[in-house]
Structure formats: structure tokens, C-alpha cells
PDB file of N, CA and C in Angstrom:
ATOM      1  N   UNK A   1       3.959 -90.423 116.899  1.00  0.00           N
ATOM      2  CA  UNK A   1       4.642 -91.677 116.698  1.00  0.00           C
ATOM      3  C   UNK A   1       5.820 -91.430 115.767  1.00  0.00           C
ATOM      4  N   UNK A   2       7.009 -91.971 116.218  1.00  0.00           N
ATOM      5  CA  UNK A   2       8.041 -91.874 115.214  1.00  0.00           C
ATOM      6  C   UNK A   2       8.093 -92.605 114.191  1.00  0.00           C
ATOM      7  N   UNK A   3       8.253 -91.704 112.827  1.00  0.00           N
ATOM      8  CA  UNK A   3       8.199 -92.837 111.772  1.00  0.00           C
ATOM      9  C   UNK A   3       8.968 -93.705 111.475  1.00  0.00           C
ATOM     10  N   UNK A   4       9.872 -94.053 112.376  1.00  0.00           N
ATOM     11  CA  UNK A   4      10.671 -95.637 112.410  1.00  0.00           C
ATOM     12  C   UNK A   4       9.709 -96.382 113.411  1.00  0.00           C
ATOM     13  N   UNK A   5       8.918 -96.218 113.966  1.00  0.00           N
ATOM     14  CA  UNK A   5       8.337 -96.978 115.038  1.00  0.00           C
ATOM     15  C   UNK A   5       6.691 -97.447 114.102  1.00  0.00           C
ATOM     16  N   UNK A   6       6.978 -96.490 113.252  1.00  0.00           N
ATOM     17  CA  UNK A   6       5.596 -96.756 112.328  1.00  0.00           C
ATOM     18  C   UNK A   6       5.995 -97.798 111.178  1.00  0.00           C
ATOM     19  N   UNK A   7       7.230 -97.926 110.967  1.00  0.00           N
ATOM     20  CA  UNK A   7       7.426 -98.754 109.894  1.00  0.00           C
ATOM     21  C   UNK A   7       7.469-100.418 110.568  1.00  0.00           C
ATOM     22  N   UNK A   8       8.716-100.035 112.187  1.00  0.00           N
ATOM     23  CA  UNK A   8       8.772-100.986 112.325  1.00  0.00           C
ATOM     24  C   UNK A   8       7.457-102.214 112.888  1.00  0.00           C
ATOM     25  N   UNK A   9       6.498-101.733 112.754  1.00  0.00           N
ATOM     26  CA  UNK A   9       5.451-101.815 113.228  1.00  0.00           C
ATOM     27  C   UNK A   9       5.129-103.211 112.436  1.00  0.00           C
ATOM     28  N   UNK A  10       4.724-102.908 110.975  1.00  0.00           N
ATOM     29  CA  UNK A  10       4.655-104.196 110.331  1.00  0.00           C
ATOM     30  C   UNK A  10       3.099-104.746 110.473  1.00  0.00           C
ATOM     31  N   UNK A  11       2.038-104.073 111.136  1.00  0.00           N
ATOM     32  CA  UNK A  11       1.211-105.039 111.235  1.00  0.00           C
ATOM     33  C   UNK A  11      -0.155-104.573 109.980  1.00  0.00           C
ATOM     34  N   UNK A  12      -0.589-106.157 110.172  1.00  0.00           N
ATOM     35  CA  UNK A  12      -1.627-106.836 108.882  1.00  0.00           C
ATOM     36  C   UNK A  12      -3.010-105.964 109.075  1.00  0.00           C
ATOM     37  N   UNK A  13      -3.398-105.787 107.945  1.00  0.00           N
ATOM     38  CA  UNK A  13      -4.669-104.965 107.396  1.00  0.00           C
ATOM     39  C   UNK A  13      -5.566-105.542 108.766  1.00  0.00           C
ATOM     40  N   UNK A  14      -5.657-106.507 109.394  1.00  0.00           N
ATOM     41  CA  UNK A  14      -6.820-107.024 109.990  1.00  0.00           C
ATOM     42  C   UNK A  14      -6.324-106.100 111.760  1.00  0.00           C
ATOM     43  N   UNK A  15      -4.965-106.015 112.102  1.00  0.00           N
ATOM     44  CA  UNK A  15      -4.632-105.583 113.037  1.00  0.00           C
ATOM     45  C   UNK A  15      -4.869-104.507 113.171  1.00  0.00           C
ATOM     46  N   UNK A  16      -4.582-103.770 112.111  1.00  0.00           N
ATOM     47  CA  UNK A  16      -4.570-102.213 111.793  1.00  0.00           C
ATOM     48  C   UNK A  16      -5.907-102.044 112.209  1.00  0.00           C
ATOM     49  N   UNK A  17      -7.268-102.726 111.391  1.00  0.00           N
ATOM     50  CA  UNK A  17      -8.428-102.587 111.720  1.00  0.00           C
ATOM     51  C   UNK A  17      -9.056-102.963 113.182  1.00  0.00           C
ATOM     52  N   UNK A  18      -8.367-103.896 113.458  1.00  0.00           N
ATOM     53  CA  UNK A  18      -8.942-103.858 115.509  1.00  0.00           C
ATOM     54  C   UNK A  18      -8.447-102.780 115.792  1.00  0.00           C
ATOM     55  N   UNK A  19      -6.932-102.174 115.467  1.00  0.00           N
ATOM     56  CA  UNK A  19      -6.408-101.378 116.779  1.00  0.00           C
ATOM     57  C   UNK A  19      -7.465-100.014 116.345  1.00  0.00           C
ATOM     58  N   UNK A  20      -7.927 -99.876 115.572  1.00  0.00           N
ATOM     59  CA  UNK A  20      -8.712 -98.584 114.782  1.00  0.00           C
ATOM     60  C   UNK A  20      -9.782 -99.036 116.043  1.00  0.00           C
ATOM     61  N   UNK A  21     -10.368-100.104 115.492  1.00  0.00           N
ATOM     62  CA  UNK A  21     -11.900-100.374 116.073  1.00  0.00           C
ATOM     63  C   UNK A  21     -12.001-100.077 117.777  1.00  0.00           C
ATOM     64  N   UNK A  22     -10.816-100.601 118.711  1.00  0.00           N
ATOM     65  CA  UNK A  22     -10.588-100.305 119.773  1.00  0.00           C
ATOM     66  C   UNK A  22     -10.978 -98.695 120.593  1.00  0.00           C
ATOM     67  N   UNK A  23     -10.281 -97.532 119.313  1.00  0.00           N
ATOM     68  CA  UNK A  23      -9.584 -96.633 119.590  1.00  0.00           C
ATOM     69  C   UNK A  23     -11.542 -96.059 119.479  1.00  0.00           C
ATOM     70  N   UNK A  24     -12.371 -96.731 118.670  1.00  0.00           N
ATOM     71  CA  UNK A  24     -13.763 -95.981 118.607  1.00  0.00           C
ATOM     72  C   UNK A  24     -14.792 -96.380 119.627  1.00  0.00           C
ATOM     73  N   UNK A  25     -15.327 -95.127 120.082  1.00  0.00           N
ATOM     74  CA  UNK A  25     -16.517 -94.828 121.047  1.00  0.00           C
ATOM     75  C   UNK A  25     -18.012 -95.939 120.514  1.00  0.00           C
ATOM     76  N   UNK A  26     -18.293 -96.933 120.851  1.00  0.00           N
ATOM     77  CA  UNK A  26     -19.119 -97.543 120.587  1.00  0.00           C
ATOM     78  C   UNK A  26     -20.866 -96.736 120.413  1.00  0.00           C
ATOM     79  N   UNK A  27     -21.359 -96.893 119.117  1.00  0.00           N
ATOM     80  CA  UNK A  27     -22.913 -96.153 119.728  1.00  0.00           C
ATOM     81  C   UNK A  27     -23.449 -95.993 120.843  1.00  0.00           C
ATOM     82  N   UNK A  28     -23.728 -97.246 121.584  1.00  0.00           N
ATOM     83  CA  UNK A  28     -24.150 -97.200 122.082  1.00  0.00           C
ATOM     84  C   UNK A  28     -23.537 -96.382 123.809  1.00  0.00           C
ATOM     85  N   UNK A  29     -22.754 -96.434 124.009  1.00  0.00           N
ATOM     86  CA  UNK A  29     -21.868 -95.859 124.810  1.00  0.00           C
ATOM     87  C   UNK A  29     -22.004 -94.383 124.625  1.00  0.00           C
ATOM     88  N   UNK A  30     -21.958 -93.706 123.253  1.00  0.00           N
ATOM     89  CA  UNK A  30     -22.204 -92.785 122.897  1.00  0.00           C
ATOM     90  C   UNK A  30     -23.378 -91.991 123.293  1.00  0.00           C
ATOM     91  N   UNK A  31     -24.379 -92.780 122.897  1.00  0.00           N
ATOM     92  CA  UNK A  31     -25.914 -92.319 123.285  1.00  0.00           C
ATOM     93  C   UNK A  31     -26.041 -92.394 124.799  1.00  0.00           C
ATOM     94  N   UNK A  32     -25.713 -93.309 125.888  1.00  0.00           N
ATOM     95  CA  UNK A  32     -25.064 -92.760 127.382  1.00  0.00           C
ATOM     96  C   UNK A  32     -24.967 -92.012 127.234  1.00  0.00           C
ATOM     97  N   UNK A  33     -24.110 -91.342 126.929  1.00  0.00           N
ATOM     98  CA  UNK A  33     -23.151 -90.022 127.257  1.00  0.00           C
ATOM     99  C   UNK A  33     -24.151 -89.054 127.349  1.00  0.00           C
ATOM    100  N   UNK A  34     -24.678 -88.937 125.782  1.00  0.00           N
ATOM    101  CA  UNK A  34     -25.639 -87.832 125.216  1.00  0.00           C
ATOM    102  C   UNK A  34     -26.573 -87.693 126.643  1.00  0.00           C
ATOM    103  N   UNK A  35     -27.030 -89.083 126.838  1.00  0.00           N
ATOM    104  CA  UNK A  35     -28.632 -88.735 128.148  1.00  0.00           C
ATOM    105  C   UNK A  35     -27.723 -88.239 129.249  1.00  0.00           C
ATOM    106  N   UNK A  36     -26.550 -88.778 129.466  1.00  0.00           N
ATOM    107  CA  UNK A  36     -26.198 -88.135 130.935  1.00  0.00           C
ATOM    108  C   UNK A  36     -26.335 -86.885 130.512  1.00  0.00           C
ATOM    109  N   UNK A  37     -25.574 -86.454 129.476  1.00  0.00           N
ATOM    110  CA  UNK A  37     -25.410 -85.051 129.674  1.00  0.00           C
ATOM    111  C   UNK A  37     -26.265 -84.061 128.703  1.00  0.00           C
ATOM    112  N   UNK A  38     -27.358 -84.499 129.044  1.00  0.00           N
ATOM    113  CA  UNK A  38     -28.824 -84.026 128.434  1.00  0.00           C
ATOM    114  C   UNK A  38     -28.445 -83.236 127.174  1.00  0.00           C
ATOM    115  N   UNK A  39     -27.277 -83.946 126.193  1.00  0.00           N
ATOM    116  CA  UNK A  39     -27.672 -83.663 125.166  1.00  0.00           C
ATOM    117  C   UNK A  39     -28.432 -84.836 124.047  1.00  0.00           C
ATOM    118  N   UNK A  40     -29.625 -83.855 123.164  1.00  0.00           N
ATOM    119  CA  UNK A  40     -30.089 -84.513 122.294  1.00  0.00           C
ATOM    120  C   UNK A  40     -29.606 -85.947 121.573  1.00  0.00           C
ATOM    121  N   UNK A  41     -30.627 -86.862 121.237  1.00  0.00           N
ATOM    122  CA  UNK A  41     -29.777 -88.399 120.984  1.00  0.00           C
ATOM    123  C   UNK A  41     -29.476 -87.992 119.102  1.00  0.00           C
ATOM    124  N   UNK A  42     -29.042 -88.306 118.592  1.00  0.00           N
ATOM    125  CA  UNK A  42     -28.837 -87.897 117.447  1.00  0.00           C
ATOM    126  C   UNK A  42     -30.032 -88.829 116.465  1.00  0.00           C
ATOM    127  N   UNK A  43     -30.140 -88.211 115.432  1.00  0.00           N
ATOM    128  CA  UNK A  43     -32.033 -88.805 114.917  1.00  0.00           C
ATOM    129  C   UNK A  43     -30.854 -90.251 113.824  1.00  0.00           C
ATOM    130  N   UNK A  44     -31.988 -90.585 113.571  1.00  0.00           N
ATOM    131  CA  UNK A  44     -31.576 -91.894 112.859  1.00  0.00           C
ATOM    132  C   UNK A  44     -31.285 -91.628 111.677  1.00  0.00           C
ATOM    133  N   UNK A  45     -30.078 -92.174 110.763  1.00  0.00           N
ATOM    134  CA  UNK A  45     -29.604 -91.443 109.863  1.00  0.00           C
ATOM    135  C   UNK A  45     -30.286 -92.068 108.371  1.00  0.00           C
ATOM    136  N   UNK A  46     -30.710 -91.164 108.009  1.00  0.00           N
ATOM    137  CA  UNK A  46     -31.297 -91.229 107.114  1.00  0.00           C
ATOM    138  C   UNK A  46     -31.083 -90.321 105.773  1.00  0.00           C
ATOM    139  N   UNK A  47     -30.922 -90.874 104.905  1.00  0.00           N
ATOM    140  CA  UNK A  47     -30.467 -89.831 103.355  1.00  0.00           C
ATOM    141  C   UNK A  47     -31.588 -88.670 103.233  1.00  0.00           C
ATOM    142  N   UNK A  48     -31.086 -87.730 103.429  1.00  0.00           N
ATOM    143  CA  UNK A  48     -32.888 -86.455 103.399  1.00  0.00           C
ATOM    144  C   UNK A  48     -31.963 -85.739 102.075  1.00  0.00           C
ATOM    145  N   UNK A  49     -33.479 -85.369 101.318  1.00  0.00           N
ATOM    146  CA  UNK A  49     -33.138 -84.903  99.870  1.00  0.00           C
ATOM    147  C   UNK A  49     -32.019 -83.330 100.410  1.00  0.00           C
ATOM    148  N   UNK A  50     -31.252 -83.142  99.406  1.00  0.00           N
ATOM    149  CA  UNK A  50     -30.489 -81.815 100.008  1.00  0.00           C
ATOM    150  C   UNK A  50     -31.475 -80.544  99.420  1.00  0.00           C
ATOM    151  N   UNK A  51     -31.458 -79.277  99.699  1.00  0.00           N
ATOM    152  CA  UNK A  51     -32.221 -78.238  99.334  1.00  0.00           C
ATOM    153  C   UNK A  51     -31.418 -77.663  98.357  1.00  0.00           C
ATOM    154  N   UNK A  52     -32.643 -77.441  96.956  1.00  0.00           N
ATOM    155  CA  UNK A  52     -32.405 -77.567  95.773  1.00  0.00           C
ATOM    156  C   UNK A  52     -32.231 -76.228  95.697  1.00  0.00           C
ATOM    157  N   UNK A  53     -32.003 -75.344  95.022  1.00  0.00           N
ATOM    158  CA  UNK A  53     -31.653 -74.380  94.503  1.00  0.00           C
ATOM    159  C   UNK A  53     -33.115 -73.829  93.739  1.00  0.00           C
ATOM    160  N   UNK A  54     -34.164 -72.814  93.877  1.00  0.00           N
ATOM    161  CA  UNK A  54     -35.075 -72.479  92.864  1.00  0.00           C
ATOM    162  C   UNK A  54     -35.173 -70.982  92.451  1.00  0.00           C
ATOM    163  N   UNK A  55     -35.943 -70.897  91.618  1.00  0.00           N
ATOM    164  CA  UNK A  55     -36.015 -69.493  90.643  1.00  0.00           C
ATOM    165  C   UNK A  55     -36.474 -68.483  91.591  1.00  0.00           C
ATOM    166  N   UNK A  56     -36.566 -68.366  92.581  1.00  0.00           N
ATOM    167  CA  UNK A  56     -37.069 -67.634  93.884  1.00  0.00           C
ATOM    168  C   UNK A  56     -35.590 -67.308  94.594  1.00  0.00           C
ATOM    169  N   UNK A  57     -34.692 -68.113  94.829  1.00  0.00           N
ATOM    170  CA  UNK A  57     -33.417 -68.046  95.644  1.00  0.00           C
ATOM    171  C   UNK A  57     -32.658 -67.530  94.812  1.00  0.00           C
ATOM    172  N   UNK A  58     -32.656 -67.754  93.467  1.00  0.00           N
ATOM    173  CA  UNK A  58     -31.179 -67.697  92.770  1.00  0.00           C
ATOM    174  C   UNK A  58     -30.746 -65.909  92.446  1.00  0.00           C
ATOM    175  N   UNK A  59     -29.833 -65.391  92.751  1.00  0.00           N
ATOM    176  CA  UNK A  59     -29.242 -64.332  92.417  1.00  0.00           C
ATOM    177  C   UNK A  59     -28.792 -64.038  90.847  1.00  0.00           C
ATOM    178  N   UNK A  60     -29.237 -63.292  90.571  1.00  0.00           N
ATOM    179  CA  UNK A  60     -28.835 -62.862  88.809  1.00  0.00           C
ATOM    180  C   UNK A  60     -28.188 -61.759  88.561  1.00  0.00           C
ATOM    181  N   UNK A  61     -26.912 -61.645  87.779  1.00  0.00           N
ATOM    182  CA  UNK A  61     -25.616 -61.085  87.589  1.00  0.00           C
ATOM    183  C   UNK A  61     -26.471 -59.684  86.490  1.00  0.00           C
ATOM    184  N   UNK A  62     -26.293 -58.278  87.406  1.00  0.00           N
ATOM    185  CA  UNK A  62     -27.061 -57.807  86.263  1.00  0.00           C
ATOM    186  C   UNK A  62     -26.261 -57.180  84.930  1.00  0.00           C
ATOM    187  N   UNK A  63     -24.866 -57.955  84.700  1.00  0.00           N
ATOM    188  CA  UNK A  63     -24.047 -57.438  83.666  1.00  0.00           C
ATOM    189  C   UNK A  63     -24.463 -58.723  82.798  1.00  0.00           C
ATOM    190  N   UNK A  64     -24.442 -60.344  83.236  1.00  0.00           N
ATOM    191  CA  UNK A  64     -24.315 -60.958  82.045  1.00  0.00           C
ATOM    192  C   UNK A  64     -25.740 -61.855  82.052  1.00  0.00           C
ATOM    193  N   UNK A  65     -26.379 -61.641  83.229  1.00  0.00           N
ATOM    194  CA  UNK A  65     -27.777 -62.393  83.523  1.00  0.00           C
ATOM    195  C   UNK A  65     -27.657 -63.646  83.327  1.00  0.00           C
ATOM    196  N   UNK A  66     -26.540 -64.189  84.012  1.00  0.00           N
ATOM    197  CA  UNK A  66     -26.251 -65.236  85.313  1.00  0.00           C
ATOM    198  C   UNK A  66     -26.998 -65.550  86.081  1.00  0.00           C
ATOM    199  N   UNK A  67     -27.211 -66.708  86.441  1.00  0.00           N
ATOM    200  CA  UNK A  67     -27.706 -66.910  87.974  1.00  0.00           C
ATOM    201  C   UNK A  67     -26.968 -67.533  88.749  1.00  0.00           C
ATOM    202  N   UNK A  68     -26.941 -67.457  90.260  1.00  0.00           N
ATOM    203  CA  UNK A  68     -26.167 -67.955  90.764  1.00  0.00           C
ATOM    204  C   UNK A  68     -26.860 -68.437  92.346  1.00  0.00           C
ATOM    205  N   UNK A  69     -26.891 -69.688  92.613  1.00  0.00           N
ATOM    206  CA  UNK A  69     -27.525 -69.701  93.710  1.00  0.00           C
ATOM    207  C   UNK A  69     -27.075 -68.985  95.184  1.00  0.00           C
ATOM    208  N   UNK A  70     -26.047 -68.272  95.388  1.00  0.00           N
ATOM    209  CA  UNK A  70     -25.562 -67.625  96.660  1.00  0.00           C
ATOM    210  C   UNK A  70     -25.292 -66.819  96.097  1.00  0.00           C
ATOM    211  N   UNK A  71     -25.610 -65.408  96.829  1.00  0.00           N
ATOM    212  CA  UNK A  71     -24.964 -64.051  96.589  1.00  0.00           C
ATOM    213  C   UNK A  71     -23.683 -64.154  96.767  1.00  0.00           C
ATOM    214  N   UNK A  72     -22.920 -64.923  97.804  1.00  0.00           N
ATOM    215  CA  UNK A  72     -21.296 -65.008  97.081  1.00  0.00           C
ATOM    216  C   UNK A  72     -20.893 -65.306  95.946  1.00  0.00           C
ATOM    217  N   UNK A  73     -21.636 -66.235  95.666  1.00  0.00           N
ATOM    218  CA  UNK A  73     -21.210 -67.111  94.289  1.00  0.00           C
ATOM    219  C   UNK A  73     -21.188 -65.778  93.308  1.00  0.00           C
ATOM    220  N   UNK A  74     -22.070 -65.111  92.993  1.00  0.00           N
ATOM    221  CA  UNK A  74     -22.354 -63.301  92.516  1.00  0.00           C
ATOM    222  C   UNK A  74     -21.139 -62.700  92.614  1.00  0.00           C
ATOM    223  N   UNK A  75     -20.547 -62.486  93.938  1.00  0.00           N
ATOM    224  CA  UNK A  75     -19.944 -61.534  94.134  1.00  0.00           C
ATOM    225  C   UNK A  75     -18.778 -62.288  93.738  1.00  0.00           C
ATOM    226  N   UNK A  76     -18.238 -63.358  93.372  1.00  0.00           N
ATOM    227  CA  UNK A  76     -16.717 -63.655  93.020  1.00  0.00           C
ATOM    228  C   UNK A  76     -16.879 -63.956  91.878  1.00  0.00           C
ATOM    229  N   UNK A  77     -17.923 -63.426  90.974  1.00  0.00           N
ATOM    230  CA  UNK A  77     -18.345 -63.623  89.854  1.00  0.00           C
ATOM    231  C   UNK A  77     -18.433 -62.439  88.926  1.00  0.00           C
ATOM    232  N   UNK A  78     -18.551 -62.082  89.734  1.00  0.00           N
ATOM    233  CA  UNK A  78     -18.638 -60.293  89.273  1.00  0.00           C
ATOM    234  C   UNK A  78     -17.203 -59.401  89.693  1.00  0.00           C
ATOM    235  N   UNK A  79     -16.492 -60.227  90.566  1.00  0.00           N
ATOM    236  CA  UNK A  79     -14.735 -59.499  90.559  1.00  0.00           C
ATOM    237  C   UNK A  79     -14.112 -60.482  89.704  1.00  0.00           C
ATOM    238  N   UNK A  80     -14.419 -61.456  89.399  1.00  0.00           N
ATOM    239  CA  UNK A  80     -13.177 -62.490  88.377  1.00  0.00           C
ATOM    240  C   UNK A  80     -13.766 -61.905  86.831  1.00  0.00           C
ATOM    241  N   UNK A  81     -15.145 -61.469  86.320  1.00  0.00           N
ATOM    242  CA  UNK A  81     -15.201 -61.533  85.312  1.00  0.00           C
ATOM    243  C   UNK A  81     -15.871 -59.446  84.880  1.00  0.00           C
ATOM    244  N   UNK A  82     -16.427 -59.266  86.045  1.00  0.00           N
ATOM    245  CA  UNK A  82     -16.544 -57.805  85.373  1.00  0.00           C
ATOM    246  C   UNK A  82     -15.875 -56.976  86.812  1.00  0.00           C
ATOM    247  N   UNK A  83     -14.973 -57.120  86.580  1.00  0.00           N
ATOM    248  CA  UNK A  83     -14.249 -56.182  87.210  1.00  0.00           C
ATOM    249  C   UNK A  83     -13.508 -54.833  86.670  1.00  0.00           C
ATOM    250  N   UNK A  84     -14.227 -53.635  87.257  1.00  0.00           N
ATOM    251  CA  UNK A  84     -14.037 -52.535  86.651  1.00  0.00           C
ATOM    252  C   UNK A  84     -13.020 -51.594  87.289  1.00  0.00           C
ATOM    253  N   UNK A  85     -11.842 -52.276  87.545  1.00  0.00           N
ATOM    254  CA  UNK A  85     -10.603 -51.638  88.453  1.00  0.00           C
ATOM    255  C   UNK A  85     -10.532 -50.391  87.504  1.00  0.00           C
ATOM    256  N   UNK A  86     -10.369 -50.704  85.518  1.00  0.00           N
ATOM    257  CA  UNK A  86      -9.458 -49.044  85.423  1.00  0.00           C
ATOM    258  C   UNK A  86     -10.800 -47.925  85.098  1.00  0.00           C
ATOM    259  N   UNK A  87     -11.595 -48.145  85.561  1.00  0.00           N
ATOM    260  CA  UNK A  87     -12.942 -47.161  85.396  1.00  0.00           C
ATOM    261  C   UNK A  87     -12.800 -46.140  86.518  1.00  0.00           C
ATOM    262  N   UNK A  88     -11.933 -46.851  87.505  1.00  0.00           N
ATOM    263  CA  UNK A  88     -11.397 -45.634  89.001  1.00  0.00           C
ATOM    264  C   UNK A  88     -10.906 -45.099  88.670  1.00  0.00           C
TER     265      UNK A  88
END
């Protein structure tokens, strides 16, 4: 869209929101789709606790005995802070 065609546009918070609402795939229409095309219906959305981090998972820095829950998290932890470039 050209942004003179966007200005000249002009329209009210409530318009903006139909032409949005228009432009979206209704649930239920959605879930059609899914059975035609034998994919899974999506589960009902629900807040599920996120997976916590425990003393079993966590990675420990063996220069400053850190922990860190991802071995990446380790490894950009161990080049930003013990990085031993002039020891080569």
C-alpha cells in the first residue's frame, strides 16, 4: 500500500478494527480445515506451568561455579568472561 493511500485513508479505530476482523480466519472455519485435512484440532488453550529449570538440568561453569540452565547459556559464558585467547 502506498503511504499516501495509507494516510489518505483516514479511517476510525472501529473501521480499522472490522477491516482487521474481516481479513481473520474464523475458529471455527479453521477447525474445518484442520478435519478436512486430517490435521490435528488444536487442544484447548490453556495456561500449562512452563518447565522450570532444576539442580539435575543446570550446567555449572567449572572456572567460576555458575550455573546455567542451557549448555549454551555456558558456552557464551565462558567466551564473554573466561576467555583464554592470549594463552594460544
Amino acid at each position: 500500500m502506498k503511504l499516501s493511500a495509507k494516510f489518505a485513508r483516514q479511517e476510525s479505530e472501529e473501521m480499522r478494527q472490522a477491516r482487521v476482523a474481516r481479513r481473520r480466519v474464523a475458529d471455527e472455519r479453521a477447525d474445518a480445515i484442520r478435519r478436512m485435512l486430517n490435521v490435528p484440532l488444536r487442544p484447548p488453550e490453556s495456561p500449562e506451568p512452563r518447565a522450570v529449570a532444576t539442580s539435575s538440568q543446570a550446567v555449572v561453569c567449572p572456572d567460576c561455579h555458575r550455573t546455567f540452565s542451557l549448555p549454551m547459556h555456558l558456552g557464551r559464558h565462558r567466551k564473554a568472561k573466561h576467555d583464554r585467547s592470549d594463552a594460544a
